[in-house]
Every structure is written in C-alpha cells, then in structure tokens.
N, C-alpha and C. Protein backbone atom coordinates (compact mmCIF):
# COMPACT_ATOMS: atom_id res chain seq x y z
N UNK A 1 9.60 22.28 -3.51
CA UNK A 1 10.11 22.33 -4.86
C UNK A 1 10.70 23.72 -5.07
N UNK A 2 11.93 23.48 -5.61
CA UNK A 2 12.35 24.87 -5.93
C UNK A 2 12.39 25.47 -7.44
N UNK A 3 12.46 26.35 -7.75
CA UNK A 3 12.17 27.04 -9.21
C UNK A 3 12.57 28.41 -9.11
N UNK A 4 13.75 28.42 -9.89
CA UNK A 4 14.53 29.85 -10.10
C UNK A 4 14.49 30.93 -8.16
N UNK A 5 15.27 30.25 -8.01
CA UNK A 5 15.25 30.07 -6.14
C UNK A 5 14.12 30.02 -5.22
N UNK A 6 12.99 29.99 -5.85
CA UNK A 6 11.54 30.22 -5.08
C UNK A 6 11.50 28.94 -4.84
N UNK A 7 11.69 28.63 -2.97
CA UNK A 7 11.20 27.37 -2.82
C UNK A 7 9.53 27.77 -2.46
N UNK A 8 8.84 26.75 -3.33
CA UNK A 8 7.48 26.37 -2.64
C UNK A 8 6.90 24.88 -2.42
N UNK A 9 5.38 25.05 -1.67
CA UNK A 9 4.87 23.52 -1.34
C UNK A 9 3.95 23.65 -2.42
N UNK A 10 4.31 22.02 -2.56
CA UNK A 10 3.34 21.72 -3.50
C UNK A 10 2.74 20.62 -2.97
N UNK A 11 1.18 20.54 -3.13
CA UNK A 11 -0.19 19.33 -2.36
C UNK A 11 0.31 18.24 -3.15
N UNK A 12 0.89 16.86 -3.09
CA UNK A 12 1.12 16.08 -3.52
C UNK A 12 0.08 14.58 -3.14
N UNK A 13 -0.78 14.62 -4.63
CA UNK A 13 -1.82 13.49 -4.12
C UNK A 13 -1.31 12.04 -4.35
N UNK A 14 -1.38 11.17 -3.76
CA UNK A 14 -1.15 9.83 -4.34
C UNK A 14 -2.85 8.71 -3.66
N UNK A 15 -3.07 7.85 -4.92
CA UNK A 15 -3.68 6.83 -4.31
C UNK A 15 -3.86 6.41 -3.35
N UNK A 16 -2.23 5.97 -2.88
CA UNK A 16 -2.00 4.71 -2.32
C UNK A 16 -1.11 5.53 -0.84
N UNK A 17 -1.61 5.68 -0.28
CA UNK A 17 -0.90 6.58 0.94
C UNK A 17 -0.77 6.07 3.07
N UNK A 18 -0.11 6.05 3.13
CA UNK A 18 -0.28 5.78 4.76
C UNK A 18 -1.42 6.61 5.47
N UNK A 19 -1.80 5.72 6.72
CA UNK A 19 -3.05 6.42 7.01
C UNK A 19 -1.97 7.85 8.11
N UNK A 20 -2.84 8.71 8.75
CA UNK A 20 -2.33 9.94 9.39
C UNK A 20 -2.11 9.40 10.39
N UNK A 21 -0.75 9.74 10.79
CA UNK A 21 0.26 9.45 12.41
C UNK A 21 0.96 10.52 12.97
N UNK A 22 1.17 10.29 14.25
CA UNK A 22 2.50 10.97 15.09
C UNK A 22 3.35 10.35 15.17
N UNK A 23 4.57 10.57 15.79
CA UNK A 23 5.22 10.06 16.65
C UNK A 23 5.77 8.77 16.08
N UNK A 24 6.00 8.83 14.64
CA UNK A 24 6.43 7.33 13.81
C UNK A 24 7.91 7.87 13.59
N UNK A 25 8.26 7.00 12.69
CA UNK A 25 10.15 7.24 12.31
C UNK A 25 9.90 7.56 10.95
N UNK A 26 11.07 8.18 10.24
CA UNK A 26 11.11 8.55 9.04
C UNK A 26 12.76 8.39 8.58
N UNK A 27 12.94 7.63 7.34
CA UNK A 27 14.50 7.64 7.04
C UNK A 27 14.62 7.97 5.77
N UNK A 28 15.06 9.19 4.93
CA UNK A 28 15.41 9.49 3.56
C UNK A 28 16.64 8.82 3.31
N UNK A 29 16.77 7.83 2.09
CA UNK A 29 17.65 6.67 1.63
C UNK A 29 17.85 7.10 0.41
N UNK A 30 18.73 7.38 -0.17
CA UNK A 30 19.22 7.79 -1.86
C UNK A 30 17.35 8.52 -2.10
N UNK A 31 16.74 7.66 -2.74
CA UNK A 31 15.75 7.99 -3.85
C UNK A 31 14.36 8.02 -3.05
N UNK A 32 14.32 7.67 -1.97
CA UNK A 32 13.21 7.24 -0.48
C UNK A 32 13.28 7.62 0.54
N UNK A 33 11.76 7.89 0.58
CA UNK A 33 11.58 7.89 2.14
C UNK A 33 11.15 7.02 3.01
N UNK A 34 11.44 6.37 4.02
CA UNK A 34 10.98 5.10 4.68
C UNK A 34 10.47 5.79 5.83
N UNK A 35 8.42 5.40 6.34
CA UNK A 35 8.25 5.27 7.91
C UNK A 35 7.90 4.15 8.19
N UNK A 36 7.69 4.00 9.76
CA UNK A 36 6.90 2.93 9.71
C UNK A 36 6.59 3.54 11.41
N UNK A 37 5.87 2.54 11.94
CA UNK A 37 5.57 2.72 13.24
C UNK A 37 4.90 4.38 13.27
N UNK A 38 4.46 4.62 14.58
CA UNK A 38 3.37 5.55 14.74
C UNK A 38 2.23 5.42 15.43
N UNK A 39 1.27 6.78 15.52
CA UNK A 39 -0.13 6.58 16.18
C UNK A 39 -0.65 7.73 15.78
N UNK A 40 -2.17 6.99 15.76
CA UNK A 40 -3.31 7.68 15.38
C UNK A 40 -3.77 8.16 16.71
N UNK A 41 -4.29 9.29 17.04
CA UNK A 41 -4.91 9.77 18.06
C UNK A 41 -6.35 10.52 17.68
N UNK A 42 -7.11 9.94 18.26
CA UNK A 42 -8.55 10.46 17.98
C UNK A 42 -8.77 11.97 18.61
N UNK A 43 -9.79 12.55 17.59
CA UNK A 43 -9.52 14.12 18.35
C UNK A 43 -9.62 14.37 19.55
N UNK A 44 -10.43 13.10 20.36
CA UNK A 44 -10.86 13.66 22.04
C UNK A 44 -10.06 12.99 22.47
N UNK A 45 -9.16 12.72 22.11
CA UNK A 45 -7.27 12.37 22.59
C UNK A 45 -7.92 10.91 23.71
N UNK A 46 -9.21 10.07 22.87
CA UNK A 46 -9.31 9.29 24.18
C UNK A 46 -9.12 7.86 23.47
N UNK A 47 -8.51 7.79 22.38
CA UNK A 47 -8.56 6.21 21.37
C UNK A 47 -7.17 6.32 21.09
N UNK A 48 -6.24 6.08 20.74
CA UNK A 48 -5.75 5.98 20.20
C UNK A 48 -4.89 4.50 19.14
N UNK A 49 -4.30 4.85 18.06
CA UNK A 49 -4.31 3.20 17.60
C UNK A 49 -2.70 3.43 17.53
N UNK A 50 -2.00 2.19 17.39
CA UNK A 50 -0.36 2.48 17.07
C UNK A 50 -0.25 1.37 15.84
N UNK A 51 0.46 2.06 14.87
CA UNK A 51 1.21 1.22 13.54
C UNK A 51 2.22 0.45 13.50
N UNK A 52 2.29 -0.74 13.08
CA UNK A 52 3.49 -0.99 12.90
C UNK A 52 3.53 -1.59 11.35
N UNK A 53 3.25 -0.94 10.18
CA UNK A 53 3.13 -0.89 8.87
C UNK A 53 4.25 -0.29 8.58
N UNK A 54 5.00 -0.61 7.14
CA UNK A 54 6.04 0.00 6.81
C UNK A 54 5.70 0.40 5.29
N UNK A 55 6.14 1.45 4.76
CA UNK A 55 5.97 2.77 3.56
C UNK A 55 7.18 3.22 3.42
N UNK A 56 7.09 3.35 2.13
CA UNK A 56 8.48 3.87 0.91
C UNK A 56 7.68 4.97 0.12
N UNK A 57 8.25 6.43 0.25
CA UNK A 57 7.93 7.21 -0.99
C UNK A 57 9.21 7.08 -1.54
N UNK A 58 8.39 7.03 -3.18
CA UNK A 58 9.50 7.33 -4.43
C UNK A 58 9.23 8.62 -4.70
N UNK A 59 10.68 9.02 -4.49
CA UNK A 59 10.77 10.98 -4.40
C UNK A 59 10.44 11.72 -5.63
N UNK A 60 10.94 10.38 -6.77
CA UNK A 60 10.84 10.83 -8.29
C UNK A 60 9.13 10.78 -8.84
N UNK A 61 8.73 9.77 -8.23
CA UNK A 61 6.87 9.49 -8.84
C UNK A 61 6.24 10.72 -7.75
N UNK A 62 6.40 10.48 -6.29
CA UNK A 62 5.89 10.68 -5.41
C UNK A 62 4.65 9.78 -5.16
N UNK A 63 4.63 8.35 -5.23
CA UNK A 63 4.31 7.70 -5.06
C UNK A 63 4.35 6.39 -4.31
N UNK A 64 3.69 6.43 -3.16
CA UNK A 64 3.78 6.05 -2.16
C UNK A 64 3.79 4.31 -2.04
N UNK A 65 4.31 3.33 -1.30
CA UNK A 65 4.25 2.01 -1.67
C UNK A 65 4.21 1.68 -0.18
N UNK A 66 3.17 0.26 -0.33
CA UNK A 66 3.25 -0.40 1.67
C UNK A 66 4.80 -1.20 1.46
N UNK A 67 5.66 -1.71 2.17
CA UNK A 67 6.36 -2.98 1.88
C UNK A 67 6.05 -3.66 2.68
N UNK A 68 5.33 -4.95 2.39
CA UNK A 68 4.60 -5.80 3.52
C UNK A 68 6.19 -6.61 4.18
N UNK A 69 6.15 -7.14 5.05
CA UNK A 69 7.10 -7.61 6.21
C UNK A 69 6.65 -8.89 6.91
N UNK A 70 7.34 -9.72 7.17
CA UNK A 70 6.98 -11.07 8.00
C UNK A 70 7.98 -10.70 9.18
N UNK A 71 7.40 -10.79 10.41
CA UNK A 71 7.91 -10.90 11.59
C UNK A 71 8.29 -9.36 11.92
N UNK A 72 9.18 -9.02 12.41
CA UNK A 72 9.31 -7.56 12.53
C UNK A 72 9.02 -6.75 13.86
N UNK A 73 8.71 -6.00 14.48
CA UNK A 73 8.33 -5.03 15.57
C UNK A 73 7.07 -4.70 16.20
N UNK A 74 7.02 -4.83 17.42
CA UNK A 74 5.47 -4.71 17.73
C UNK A 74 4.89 -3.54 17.11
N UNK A 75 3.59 -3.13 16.96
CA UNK A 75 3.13 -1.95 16.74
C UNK A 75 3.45 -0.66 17.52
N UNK A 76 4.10 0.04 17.13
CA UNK A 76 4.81 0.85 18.35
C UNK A 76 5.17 2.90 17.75
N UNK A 77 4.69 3.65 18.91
CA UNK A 77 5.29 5.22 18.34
C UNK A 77 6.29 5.35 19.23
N UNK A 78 7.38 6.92 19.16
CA UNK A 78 7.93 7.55 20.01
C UNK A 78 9.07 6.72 19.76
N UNK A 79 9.39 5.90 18.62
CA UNK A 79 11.01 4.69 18.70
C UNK A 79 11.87 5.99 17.80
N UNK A 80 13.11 4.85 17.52
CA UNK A 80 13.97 5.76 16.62
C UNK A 80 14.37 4.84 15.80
N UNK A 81 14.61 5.50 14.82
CA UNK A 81 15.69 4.20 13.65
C UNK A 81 16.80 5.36 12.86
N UNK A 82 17.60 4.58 12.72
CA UNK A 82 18.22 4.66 12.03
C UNK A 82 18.76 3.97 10.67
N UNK A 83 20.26 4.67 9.72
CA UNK A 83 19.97 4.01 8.32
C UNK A 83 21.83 3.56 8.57
C-alpha cells in the first residue's frame, strides 16, 4: 500500500483463505488475483501434498473466494498459466 509515496506491507487477514503452497500459478486479472495448483511440503521435506483447488482475491475487499470447478487439471505444482 502506498501513502504519500511510502510504500508499505500491510498483514492482510481474511477468513476464508487458501491453505500455504509453493510452486502454484498466480494470474492478476483487472480486479483479481487467480491461483490454483501447488504444494504443501512438510518441514522434514518428507510428505508432501499437491493442489489442484482454484482461488480469486478481490483486491478491493481483500477477500479471498474458492471457485469450485467440475472436471479440470490433475492436482499438480511447478505448471504455468497464463491469461
């Protein structure tokens, strides 16, 4: 956020949030951010899980939304997308 040129971070809480990933995609669209795909890696780097869930932040609420999907992509990290 910027304010009289001082950019700073600001902790932005929401409810409703994706769980913590690597290696997922991310696409900023007009008013959104879209990920989906990803992986969880357990700290002793010996589990790991992969996502294939898809999430919209609204830039204006900062409030995070799932968009559920029928059919779609295996659970998968390390892809690319594009918009």
């Amino acid at each position: 956020r910027e304010v009289k040129g001082v950019v700073t971070w600001t902790q932005i809480c929401s409810p409703n949030t994706p769980r913590p990933r690597s290696s997922h995609q991310a696409v900023a669209h007009k008013h959104h951010l879209y990920i989906t795909g990803g992986e969880f890696t357990s700290p002793s780097q010996m589990q790991f899980y992969h996502h294939r869930d898809f999430w919209r932040l609204d830039f204006a609420t900062f409030c995070w939304e799932e968009l559920k999907t029928v059919g779609g992509p295996s659970p998968r990290s390390g892809h690319r997308a594009v918009l």
